[in-house]
C-alpha atoms as a PDB file:
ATOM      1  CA  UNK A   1      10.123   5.640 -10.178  1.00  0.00           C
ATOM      2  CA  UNK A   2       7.320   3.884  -8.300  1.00  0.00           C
ATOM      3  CA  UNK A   3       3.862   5.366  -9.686  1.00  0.00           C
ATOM      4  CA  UNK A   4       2.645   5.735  -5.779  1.00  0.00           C
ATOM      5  CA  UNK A   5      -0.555   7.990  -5.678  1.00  0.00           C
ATOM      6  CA  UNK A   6      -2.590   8.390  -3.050  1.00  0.00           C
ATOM      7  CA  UNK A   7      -5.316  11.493  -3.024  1.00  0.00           C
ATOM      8  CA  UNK A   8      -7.048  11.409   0.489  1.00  0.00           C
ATOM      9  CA  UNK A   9      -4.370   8.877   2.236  1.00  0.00           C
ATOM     10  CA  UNK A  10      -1.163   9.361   1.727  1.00  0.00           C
ATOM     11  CA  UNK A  11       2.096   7.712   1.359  1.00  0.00           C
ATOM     12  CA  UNK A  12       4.094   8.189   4.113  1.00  0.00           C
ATOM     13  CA  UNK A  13       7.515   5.969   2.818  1.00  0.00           C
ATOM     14  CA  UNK A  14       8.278   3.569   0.474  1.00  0.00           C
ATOM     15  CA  UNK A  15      11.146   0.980   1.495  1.00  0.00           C
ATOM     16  CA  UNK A  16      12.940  -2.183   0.856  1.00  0.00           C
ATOM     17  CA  UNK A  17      12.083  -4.156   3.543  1.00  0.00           C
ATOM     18  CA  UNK A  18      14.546  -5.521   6.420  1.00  0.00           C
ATOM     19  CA  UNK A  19      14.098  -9.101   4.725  1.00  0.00           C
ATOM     20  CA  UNK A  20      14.929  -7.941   1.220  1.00  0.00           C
ATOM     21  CA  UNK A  21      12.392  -9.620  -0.384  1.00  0.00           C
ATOM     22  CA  UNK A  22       9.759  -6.801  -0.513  1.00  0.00           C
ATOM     23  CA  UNK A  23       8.667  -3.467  -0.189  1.00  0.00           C
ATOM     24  CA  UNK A  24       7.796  -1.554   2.628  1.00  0.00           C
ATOM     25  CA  UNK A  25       4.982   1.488   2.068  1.00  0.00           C
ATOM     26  CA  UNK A  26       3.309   3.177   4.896  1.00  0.00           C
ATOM     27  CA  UNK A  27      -0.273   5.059   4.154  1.00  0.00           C
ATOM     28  CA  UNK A  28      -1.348   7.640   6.315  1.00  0.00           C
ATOM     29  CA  UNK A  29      -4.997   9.642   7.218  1.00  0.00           C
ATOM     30  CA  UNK A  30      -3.953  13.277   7.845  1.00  0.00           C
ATOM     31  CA  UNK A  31      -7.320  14.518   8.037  1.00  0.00           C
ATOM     32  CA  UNK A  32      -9.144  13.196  10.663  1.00  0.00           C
ATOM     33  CA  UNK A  33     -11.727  10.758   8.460  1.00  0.00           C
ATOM     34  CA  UNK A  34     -12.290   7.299   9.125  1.00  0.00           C
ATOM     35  CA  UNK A  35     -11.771   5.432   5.470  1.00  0.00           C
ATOM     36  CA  UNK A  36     -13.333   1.686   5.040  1.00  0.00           C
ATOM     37  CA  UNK A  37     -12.117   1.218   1.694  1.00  0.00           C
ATOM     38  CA  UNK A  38      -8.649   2.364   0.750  1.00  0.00           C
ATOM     39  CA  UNK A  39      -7.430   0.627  -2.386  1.00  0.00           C
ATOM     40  CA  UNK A  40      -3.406  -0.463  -3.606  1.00  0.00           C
ATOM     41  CA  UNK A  41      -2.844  -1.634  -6.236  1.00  0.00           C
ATOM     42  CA  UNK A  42       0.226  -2.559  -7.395  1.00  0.00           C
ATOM     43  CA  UNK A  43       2.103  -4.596 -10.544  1.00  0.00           C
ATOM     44  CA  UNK A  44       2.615  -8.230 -11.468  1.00  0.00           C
ATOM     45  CA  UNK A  45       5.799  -8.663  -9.441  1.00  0.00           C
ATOM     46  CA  UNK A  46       4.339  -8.455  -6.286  1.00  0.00           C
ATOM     47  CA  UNK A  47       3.436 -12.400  -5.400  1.00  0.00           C
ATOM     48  CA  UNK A  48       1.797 -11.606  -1.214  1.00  0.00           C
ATOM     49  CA  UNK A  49       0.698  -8.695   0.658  1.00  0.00           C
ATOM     50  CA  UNK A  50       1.095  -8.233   4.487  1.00  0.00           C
ATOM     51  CA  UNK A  51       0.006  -5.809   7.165  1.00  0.00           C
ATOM     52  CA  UNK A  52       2.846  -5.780   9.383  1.00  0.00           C
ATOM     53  CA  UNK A  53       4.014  -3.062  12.886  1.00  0.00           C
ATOM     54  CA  UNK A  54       6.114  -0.562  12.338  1.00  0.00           C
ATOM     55  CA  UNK A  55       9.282  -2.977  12.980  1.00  0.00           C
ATOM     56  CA  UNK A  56       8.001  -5.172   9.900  1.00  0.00           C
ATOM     57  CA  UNK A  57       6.534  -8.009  12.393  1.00  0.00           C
ATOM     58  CA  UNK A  58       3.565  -9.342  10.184  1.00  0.00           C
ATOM     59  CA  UNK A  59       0.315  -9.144  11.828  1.00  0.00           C
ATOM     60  CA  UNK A  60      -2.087 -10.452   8.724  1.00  0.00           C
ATOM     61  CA  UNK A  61      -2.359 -11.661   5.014  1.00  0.00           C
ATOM     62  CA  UNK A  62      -4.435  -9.563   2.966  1.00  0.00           C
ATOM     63  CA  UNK A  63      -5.887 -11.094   0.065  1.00  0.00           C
ATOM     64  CA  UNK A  64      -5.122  -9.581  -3.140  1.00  0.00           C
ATOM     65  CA  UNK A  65      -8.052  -8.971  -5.659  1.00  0.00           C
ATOM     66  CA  UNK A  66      -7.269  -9.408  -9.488  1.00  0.00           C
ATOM     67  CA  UNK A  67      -9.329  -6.942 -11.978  1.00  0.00           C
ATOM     68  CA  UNK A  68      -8.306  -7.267 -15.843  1.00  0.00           C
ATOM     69  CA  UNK A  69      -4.871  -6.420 -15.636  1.00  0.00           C
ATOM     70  CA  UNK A  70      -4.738  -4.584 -11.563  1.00  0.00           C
ATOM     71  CA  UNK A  71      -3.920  -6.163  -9.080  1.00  0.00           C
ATOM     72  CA  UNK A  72      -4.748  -4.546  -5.504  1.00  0.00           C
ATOM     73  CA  UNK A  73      -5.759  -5.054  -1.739  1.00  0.00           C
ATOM     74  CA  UNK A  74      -8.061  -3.384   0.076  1.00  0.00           C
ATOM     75  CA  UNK A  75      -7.766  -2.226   3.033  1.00  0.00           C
ATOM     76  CA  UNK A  76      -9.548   0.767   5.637  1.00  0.00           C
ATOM     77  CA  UNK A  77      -7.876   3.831   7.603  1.00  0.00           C
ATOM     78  CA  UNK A  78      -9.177   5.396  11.006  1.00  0.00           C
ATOM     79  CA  UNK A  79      -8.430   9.001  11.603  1.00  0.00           C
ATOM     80  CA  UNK A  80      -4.721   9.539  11.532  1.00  0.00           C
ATOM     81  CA  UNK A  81      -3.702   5.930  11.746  1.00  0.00           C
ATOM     82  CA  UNK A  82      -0.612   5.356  10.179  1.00  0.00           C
ATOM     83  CA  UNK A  83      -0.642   1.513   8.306  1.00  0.00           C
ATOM     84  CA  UNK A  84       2.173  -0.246   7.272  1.00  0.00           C
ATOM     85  CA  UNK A  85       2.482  -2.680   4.443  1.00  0.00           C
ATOM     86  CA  UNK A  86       4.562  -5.822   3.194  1.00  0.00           C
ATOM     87  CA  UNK A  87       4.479  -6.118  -0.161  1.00  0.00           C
ATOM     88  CA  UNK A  88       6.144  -9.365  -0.703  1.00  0.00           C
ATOM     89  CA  UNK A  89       7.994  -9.623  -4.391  1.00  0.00           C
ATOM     90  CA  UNK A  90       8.244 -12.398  -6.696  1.00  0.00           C
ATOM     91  CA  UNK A  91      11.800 -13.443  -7.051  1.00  0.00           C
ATOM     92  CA  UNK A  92      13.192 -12.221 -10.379  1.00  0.00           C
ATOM     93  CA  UNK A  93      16.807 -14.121 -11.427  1.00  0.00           C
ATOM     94  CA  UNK A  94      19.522 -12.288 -12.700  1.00  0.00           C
ATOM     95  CA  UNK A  95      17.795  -8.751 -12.095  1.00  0.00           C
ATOM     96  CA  UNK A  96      16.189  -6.188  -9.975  1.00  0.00           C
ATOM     97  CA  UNK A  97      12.447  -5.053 -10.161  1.00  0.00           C
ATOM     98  CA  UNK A  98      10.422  -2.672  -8.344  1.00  0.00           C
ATOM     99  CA  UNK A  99       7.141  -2.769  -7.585  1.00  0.00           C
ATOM    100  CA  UNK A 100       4.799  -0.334  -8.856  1.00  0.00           C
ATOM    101  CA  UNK A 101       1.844   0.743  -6.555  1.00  0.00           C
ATOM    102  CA  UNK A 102      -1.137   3.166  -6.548  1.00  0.00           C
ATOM    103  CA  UNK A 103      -3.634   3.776  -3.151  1.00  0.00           C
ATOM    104  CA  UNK A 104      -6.811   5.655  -4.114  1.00  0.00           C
ATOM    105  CA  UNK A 105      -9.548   5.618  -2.021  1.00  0.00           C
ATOM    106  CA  UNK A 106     -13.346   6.978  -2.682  1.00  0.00           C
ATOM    107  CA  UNK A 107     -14.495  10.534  -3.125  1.00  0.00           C
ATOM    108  CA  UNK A 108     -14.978  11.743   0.418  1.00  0.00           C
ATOM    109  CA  UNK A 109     -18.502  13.411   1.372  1.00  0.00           C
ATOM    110  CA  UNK A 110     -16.747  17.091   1.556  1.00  0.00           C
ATOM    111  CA  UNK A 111     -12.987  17.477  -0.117  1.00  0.00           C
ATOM    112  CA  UNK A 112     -10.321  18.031   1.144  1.00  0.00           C
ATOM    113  CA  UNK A 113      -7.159  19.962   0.085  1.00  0.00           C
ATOM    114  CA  UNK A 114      -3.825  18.518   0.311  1.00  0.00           C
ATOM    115  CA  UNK A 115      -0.851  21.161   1.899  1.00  0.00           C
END
């Protein structure tokens, strides 16, 4: 299993991507709040991350931040914008990894309650 969280924005999919080298996750904003600073963070086999269109055409690199041992991007949501991400893998020889990801973002001014 993936460890994908996500309290405010949520995970729409997670995907192999078209290319086969990566995963594909899509994050969405159900609740009508404009987020500057949604976090993913994700494990060591992940080597690039991408924001890419909904047909996986990359639009932008996003640099990824290294804290002790997470690794993440960061990234911001308007109100029910839908994001995509490339999460480009490191090749691994001879077997088949996943990556692992988490997207948290901060504590909202009022909560919300997820359906």
């Amino acid at each position: 299993s993936s460890g994908i969280n996500a309290e405010y924005g949520v995970v729409q999919s997670i995907k192999p991507s078209e290319d086969g080298r990566g995963v594909i996750v899509r994050v969405y904003e159900p609740y009508g709040t404009k987020w500057e600073h949604i976090k993913l963070s994700f494990n060591d086999t992940v080597c690039r991350v991408f924001e890419t269109n909904a047909v996986e055409a990359i639009r932008k690199s996003l640099p990824i931040t290294n804290e002790g041992s997470e690794r993440s991007v960061g990234f911001g949501l308007n109100s029910f914008e839908i994001k995509t991400l490339y999460l480009e893998k490191e090749p691994v020889s001879g077997q088949t990894r996943r990556a692992s990801s988490t997207v948290s973002t901060p504590s909202p001014k009022k909560k919300f309650r997820r359906a």
